[in-house]
N, C-alpha and C. Protein backbone atom coordinates (compact mmCIF):
# COMPACT_ATOMS: atom_id res chain seq x y z
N UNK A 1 -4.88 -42.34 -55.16
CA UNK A 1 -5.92 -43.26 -54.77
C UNK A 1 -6.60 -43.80 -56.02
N UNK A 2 -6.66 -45.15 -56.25
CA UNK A 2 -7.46 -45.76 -57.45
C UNK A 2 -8.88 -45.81 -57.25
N UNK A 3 -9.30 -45.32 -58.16
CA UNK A 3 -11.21 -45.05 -58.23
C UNK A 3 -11.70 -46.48 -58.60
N UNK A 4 -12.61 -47.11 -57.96
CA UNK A 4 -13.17 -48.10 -57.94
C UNK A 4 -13.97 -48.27 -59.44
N UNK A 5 -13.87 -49.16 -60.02
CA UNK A 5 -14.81 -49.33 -61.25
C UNK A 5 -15.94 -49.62 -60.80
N UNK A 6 -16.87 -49.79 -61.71
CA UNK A 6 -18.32 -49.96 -61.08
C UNK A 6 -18.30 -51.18 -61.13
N UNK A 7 -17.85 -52.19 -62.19
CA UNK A 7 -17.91 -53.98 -61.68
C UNK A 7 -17.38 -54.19 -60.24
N UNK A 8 -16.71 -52.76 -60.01
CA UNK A 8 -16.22 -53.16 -58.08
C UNK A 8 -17.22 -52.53 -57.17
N UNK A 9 -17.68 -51.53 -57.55
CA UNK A 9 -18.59 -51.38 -57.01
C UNK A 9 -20.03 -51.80 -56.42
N UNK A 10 -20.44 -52.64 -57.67
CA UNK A 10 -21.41 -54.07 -57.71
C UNK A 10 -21.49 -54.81 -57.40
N UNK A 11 -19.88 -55.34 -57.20
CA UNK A 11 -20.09 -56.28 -55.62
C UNK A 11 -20.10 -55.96 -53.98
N UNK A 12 -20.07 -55.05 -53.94
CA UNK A 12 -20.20 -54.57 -52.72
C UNK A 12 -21.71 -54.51 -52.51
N UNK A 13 -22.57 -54.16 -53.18
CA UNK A 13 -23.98 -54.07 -52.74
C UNK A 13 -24.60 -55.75 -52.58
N UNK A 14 -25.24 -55.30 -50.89
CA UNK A 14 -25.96 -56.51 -50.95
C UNK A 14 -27.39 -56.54 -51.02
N UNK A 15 -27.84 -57.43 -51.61
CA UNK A 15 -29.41 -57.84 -51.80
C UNK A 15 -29.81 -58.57 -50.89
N UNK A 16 -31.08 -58.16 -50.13
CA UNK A 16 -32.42 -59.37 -50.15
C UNK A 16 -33.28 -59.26 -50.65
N UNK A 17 -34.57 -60.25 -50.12
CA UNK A 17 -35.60 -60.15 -50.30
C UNK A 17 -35.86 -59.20 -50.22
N UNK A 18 -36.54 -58.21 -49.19
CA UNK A 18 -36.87 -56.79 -48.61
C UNK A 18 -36.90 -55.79 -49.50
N UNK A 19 -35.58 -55.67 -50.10
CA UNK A 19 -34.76 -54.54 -50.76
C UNK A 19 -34.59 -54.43 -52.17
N UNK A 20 -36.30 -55.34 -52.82
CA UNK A 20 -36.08 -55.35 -54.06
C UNK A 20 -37.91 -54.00 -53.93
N UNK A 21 -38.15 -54.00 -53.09
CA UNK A 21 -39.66 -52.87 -53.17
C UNK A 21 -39.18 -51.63 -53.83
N UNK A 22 -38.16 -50.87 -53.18
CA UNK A 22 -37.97 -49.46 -52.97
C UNK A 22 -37.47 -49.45 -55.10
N UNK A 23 -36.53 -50.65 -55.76
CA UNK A 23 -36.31 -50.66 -56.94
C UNK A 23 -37.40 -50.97 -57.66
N UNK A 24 -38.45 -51.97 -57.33
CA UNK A 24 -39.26 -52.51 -58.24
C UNK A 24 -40.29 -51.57 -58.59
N UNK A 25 -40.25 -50.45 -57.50
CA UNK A 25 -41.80 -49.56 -57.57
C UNK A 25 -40.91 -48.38 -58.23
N UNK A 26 -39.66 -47.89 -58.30
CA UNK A 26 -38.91 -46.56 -58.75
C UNK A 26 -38.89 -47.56 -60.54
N UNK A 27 -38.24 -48.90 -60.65
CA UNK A 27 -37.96 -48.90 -61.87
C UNK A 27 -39.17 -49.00 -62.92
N UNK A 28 -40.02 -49.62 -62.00
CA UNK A 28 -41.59 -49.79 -63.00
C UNK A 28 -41.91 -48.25 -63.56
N UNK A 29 -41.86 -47.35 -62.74
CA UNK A 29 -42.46 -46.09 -62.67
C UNK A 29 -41.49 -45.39 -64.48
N UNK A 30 -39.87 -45.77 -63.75
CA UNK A 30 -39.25 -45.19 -64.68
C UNK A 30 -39.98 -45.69 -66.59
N UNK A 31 -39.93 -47.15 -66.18
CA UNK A 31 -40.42 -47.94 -67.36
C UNK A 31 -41.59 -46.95 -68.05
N UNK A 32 -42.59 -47.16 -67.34
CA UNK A 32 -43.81 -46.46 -67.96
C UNK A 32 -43.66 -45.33 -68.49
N UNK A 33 -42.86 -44.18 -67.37
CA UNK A 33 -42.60 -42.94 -68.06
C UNK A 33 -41.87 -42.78 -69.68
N UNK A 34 -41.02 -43.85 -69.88
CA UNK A 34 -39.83 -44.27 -70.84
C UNK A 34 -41.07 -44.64 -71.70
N UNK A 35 -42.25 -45.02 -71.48
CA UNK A 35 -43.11 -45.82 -72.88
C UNK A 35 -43.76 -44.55 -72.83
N UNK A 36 -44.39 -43.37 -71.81
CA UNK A 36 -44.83 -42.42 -72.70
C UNK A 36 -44.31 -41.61 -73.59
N UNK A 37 -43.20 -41.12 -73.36
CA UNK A 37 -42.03 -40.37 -73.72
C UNK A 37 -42.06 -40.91 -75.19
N UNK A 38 -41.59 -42.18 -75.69
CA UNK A 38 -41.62 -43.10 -76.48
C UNK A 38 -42.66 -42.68 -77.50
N UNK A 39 -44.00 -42.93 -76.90
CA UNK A 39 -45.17 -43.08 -77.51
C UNK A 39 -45.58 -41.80 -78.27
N UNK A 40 -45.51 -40.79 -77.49
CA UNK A 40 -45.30 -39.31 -77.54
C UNK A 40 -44.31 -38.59 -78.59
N UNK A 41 -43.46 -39.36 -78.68
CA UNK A 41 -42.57 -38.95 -79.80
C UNK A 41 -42.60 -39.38 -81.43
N UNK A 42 -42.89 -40.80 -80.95
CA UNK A 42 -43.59 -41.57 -82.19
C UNK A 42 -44.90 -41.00 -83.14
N UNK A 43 -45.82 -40.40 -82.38
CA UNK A 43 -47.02 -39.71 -82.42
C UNK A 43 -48.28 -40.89 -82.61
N UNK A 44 -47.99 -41.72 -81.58
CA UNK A 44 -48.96 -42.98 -81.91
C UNK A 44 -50.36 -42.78 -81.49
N UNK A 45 -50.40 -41.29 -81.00
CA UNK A 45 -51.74 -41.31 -80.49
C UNK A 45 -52.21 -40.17 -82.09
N UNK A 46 -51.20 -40.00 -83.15
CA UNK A 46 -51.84 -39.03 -83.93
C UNK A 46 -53.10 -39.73 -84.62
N UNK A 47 -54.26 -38.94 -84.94
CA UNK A 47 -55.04 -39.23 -86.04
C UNK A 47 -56.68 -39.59 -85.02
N UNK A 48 -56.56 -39.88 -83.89
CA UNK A 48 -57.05 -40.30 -82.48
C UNK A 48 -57.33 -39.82 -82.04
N UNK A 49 -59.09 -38.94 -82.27
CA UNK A 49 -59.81 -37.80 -81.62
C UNK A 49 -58.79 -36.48 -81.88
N UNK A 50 -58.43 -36.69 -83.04
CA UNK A 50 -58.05 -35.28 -84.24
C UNK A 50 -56.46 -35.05 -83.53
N UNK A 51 -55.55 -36.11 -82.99
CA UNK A 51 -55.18 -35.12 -82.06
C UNK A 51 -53.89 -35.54 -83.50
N UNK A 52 -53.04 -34.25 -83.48
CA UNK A 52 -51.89 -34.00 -84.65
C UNK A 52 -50.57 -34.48 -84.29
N UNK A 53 -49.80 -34.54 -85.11
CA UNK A 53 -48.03 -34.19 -85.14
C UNK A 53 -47.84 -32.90 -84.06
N UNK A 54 -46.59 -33.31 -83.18
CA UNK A 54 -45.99 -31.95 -82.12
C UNK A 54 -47.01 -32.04 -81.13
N UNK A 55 -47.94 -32.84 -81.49
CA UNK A 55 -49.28 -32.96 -79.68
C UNK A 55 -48.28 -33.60 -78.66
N UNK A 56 -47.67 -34.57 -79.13
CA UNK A 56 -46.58 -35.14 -78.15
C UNK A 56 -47.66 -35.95 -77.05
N UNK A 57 -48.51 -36.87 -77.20
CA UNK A 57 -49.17 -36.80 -76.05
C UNK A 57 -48.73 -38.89 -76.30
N UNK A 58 -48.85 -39.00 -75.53
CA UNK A 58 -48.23 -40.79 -75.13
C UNK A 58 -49.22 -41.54 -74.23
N UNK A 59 -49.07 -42.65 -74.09
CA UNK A 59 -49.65 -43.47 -73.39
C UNK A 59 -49.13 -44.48 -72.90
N UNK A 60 -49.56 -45.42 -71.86
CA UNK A 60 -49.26 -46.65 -71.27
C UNK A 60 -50.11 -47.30 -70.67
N UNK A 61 -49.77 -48.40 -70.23
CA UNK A 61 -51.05 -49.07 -69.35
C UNK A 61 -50.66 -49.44 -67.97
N UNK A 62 -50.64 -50.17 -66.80
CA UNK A 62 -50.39 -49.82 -65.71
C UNK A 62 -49.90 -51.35 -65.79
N UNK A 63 -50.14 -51.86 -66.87
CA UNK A 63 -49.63 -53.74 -66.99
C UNK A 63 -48.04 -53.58 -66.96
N UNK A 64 -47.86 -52.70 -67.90
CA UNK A 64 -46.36 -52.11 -68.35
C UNK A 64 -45.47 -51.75 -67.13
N UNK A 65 -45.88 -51.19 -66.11
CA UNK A 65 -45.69 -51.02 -65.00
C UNK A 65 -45.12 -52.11 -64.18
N UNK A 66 -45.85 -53.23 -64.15
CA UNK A 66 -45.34 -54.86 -63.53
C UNK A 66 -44.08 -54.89 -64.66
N UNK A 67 -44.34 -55.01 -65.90
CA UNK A 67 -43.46 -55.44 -67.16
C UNK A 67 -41.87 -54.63 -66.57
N UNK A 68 -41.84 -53.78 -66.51
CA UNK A 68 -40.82 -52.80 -66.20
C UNK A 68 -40.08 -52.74 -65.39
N UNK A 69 -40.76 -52.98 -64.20
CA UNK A 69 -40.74 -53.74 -62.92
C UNK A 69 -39.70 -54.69 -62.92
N UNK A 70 -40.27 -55.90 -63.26
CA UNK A 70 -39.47 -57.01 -63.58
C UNK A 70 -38.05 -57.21 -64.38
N UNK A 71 -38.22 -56.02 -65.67
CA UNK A 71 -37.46 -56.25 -65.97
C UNK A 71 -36.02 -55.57 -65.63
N UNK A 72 -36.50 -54.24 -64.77
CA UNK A 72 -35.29 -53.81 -64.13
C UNK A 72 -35.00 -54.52 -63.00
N UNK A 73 -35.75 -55.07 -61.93
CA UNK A 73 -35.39 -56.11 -61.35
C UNK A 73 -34.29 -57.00 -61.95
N UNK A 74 -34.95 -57.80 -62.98
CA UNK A 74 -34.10 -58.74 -63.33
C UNK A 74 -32.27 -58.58 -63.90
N UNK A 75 -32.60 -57.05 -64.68
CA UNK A 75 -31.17 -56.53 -65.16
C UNK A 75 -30.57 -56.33 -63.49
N UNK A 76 -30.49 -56.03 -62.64
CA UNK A 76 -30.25 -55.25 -61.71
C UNK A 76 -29.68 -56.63 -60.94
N UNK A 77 -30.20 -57.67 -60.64
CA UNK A 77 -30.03 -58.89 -59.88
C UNK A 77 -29.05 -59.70 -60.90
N UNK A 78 -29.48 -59.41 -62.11
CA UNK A 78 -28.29 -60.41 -62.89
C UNK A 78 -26.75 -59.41 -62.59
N UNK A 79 -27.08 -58.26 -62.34
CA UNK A 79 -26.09 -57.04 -62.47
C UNK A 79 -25.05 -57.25 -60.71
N UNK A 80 -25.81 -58.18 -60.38
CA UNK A 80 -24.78 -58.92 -59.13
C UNK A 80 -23.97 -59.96 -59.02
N UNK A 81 -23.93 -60.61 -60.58
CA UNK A 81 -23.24 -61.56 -60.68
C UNK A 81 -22.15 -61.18 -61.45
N UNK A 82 -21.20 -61.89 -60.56
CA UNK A 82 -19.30 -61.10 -61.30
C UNK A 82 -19.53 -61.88 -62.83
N UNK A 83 -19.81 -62.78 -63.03
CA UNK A 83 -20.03 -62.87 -64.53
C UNK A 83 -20.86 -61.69 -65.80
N UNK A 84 -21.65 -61.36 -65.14
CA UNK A 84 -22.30 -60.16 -65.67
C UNK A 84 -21.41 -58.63 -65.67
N UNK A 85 -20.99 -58.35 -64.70
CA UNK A 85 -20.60 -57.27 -64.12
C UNK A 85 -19.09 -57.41 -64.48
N UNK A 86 -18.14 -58.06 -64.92
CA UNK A 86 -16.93 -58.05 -65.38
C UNK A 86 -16.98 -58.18 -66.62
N UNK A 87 -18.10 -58.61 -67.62
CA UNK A 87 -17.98 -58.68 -69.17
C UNK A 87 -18.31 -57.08 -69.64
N UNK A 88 -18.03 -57.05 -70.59
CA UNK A 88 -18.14 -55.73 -71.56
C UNK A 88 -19.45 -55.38 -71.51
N UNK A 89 -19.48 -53.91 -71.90
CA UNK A 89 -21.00 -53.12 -71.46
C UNK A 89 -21.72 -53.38 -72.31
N UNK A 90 -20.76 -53.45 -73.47
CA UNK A 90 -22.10 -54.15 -74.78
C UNK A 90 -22.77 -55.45 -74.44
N UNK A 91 -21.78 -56.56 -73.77
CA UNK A 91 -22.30 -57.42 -73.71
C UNK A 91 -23.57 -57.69 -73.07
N UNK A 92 -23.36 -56.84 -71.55
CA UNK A 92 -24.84 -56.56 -70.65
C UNK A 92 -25.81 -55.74 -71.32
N UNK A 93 -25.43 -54.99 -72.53
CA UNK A 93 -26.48 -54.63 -72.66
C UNK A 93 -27.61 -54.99 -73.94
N UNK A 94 -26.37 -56.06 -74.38
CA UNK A 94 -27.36 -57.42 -74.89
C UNK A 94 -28.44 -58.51 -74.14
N UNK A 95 -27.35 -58.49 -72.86
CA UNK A 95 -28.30 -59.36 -72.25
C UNK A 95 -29.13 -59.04 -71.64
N UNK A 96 -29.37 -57.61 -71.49
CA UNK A 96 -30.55 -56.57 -71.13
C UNK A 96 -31.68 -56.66 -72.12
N UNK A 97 -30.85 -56.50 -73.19
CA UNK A 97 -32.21 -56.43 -74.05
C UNK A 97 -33.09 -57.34 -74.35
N UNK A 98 -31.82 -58.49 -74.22
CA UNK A 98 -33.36 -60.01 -74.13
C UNK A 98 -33.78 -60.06 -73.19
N UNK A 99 -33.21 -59.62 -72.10
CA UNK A 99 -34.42 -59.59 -70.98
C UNK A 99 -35.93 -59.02 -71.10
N UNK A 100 -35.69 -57.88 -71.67
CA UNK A 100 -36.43 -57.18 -71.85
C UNK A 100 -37.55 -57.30 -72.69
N UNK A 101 -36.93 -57.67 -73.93
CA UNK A 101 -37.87 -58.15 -74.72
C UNK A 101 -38.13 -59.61 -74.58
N UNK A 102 -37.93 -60.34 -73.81
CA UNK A 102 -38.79 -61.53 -73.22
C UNK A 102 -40.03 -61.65 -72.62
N UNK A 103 -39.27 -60.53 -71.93
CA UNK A 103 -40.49 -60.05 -70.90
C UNK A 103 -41.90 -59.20 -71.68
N UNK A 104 -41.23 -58.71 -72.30
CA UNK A 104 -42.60 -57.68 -73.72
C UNK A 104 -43.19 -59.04 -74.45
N UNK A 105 -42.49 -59.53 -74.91
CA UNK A 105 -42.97 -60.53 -75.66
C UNK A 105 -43.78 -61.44 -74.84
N UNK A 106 -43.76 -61.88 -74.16
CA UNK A 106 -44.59 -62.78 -73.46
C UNK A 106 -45.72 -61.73 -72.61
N UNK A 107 -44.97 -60.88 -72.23
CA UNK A 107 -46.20 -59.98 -71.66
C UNK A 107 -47.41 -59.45 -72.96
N UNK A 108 -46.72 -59.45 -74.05
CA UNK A 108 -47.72 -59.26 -75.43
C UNK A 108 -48.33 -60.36 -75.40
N UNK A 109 -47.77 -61.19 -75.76
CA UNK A 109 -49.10 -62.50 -76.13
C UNK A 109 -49.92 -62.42 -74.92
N UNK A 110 -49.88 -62.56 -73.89
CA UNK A 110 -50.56 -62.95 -72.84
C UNK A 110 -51.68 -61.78 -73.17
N UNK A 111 -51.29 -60.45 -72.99
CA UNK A 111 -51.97 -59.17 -72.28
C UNK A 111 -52.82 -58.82 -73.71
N UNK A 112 -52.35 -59.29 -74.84
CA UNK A 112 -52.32 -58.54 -76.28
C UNK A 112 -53.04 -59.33 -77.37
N UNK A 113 -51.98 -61.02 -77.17
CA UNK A 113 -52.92 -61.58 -78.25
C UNK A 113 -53.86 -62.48 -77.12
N UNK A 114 -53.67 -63.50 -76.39
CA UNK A 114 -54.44 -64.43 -75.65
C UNK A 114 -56.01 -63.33 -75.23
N UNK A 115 -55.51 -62.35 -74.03
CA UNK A 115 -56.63 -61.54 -73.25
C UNK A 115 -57.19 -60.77 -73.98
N UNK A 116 -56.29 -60.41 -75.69
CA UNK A 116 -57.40 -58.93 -76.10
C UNK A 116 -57.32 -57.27 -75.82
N UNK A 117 -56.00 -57.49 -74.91
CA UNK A 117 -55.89 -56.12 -74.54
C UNK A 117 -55.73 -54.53 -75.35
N UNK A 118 -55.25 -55.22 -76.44
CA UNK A 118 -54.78 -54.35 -77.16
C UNK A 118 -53.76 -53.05 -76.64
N UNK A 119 -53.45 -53.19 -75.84
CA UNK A 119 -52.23 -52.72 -75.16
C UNK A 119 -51.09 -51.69 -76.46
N UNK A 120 -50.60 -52.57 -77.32
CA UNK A 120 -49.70 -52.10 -78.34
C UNK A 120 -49.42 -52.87 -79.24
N UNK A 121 -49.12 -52.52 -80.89
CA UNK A 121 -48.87 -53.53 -81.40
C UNK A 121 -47.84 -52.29 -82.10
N UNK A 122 -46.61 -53.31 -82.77
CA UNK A 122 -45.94 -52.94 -83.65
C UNK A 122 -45.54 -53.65 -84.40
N UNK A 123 -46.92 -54.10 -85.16
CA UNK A 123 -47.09 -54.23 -86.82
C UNK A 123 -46.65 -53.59 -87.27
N UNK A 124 -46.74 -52.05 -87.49
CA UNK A 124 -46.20 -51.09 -88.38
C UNK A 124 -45.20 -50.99 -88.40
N UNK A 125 -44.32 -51.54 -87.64
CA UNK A 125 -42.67 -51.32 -87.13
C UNK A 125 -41.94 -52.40 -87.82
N UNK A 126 -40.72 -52.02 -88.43
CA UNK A 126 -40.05 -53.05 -89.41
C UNK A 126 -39.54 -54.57 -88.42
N UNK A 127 -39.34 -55.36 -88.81
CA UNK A 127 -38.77 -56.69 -88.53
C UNK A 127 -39.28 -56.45 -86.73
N UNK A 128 -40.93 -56.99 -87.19
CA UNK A 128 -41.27 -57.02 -85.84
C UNK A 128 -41.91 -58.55 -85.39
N UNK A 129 -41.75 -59.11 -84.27
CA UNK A 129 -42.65 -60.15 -84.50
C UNK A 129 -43.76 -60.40 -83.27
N UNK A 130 -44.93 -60.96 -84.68
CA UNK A 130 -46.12 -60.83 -83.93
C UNK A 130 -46.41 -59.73 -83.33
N UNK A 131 -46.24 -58.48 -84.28
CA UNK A 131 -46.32 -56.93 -83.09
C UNK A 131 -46.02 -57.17 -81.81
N UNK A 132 -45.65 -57.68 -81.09
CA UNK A 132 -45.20 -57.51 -79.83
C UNK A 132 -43.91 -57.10 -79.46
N UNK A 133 -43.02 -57.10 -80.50
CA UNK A 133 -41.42 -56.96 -80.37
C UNK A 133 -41.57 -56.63 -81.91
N UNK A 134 -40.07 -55.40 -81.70
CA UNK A 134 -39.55 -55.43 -82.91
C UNK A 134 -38.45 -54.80 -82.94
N UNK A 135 -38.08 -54.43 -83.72
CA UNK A 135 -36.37 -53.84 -83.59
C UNK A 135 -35.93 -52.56 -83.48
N UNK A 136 -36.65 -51.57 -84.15
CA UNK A 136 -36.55 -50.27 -83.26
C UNK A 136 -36.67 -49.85 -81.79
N UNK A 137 -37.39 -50.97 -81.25
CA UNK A 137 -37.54 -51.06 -79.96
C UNK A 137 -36.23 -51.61 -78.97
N UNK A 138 -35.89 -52.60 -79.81
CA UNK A 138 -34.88 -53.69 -79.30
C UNK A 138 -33.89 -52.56 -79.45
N UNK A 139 -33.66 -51.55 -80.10
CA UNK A 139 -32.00 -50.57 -79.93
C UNK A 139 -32.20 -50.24 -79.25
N UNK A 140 -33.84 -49.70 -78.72
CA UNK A 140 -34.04 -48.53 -77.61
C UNK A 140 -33.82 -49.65 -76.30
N UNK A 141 -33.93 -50.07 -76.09
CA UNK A 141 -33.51 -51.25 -75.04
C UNK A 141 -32.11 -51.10 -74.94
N UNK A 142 -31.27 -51.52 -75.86
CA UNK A 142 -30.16 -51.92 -75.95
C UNK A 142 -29.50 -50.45 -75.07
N UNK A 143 -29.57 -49.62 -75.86
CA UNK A 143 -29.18 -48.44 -75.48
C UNK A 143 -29.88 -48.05 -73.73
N UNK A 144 -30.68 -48.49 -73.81
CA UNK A 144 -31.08 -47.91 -72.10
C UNK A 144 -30.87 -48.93 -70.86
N UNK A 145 -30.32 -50.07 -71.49
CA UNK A 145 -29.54 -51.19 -70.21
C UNK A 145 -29.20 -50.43 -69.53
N UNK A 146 -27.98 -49.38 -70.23
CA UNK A 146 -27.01 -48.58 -68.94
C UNK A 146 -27.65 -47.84 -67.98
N UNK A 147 -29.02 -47.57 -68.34
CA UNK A 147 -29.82 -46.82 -67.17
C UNK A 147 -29.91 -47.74 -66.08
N UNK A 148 -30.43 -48.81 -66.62
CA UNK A 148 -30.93 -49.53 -65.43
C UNK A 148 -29.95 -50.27 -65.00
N UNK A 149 -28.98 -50.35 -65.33
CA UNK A 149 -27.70 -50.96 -64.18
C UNK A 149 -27.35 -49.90 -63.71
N UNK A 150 -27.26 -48.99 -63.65
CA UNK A 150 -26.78 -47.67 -63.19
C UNK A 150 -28.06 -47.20 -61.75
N UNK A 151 -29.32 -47.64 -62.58
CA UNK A 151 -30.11 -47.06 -62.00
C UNK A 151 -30.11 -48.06 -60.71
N UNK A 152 -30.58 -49.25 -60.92
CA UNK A 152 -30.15 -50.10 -59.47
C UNK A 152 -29.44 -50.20 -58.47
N UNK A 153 -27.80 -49.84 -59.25
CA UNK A 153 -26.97 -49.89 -58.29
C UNK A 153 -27.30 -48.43 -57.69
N UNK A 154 -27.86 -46.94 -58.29
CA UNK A 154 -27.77 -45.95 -57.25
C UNK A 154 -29.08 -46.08 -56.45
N UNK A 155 -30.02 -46.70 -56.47
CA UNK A 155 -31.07 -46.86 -55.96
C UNK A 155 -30.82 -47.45 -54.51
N UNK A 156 -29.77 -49.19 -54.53
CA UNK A 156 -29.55 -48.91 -53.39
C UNK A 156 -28.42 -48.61 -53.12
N UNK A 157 -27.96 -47.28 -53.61
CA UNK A 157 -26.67 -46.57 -52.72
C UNK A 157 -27.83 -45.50 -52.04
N UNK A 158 -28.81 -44.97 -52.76
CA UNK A 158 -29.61 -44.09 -51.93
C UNK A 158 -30.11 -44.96 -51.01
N UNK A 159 -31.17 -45.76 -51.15
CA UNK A 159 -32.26 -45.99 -50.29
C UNK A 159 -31.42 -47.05 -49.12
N UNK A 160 -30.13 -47.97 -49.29
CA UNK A 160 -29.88 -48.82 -48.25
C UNK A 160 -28.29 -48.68 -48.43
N UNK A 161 -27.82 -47.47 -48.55
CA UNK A 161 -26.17 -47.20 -48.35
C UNK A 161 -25.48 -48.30 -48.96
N UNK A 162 -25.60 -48.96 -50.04
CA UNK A 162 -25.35 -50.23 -50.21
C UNK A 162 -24.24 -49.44 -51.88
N UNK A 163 -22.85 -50.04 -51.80
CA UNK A 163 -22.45 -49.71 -52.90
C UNK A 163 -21.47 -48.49 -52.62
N UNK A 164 -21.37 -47.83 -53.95
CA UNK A 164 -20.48 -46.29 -53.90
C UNK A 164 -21.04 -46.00 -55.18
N UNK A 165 -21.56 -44.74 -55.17
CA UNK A 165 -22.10 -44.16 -55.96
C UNK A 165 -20.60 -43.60 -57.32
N UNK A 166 -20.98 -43.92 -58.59
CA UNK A 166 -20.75 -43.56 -59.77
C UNK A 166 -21.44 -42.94 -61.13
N UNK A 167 -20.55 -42.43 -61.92
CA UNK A 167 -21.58 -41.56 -62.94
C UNK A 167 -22.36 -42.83 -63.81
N UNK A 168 -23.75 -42.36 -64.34
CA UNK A 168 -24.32 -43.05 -65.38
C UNK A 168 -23.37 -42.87 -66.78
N UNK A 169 -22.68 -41.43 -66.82
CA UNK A 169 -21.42 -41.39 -67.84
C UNK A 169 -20.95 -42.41 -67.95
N UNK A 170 -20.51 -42.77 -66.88
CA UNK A 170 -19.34 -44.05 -67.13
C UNK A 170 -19.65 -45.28 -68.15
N UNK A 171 -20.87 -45.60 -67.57
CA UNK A 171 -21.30 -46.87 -68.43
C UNK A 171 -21.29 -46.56 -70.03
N UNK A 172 -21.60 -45.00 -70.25
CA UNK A 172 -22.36 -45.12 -71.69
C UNK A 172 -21.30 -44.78 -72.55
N UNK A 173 -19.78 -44.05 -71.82
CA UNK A 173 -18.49 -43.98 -72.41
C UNK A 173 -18.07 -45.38 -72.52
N UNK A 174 -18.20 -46.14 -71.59
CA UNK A 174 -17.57 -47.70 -72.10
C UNK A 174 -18.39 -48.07 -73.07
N UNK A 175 -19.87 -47.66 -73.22
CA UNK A 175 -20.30 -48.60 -74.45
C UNK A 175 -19.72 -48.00 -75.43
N UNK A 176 -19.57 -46.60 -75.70
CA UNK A 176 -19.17 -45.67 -76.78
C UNK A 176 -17.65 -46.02 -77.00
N UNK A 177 -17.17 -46.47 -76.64
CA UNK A 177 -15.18 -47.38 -76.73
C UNK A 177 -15.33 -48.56 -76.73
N UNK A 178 -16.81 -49.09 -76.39
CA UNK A 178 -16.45 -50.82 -76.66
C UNK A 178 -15.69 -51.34 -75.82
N UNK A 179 -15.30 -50.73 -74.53
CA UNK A 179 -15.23 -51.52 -73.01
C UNK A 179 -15.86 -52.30 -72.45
């Protein structure tokens, strides 16, 4: 019996309207957790009411949440088009990452420079622009596309039987061979 690839698998799931809640509220959630984790490791809260190196303690804002939202949405819906879903994993997970950082970037100016939020900046971060984006960030993107195509399509194999469930392995061995 031939095992279905996941570009075959991807077309089998169908979307509506309806059936973007149960992803938009699981992927936002994931997002935020992914920026404390992040933040926490970085130690961006060190120096900040004494707190040290190994505190591990992170932050986010609940804006990030919509941001995250959207942007697994958007990987996830582009992740239904056989043009997307038949090109190479690197390739999606280029086009993940500008998603992504489109979405940061404009969600920075707006939230960051226009409103004042002060939300995040990564000034300190090499080849960044306008602290809102920068490139250590942009790998960590790059590298976590495969979650969120992975994560969509099992989201609705759980929540609306939609699809056939496959490993998140899979994706990150094709990026690792350049499939």
């Amino acid at each position: 019996m031939l095992m279905q690839s996941p570009g075959q698998v991807y077309k089998m799931k169908i979307v509506t309207k309806h059936k973007i809640i149960y992803p938009f509220l699981v992927m936002g959630t994931v997002y935020i957790f992914i920026e404390v984790l992040f933040k926490a490791l970085m130690g961006s809260m060190v120096g900040v009411l004494g707190i040290k190196y190994l505190s591990f303690v992170g932050y986010t804002s609940l804006w990030m949440f919509i941001v995250g939202a959207f942007a697994g949405i958007l990987i996830g819906q582009l992740n239904n088009k056989p043009k997307f879903y038949n090109s190479k994993i690197i390739s999606q997970c280029f086009i993940g990452t500008v998603i992504v950082l489109t979405l940061e970037f404009a969600s920075g100016m707006i939230l960051n420079v226009w409103l004042h939020c002060n939300l995040w900046s990564y000034s300190n971060l090499p080849f960044n622009i306008r602290g809102q984006i920068c490139l250590p960030f942009a790998i960590a993107w790059f590298l976590l596309t495969p979650l969120a195509i992975w994560m969509d399509d099992f989201l609705y194999w759980i929540f609306y039987n939609d699809g056939k469930l496959y490993s998140l392995w899979s994706l990150y061995k094709k990026l690792i061979l350049f499939k």
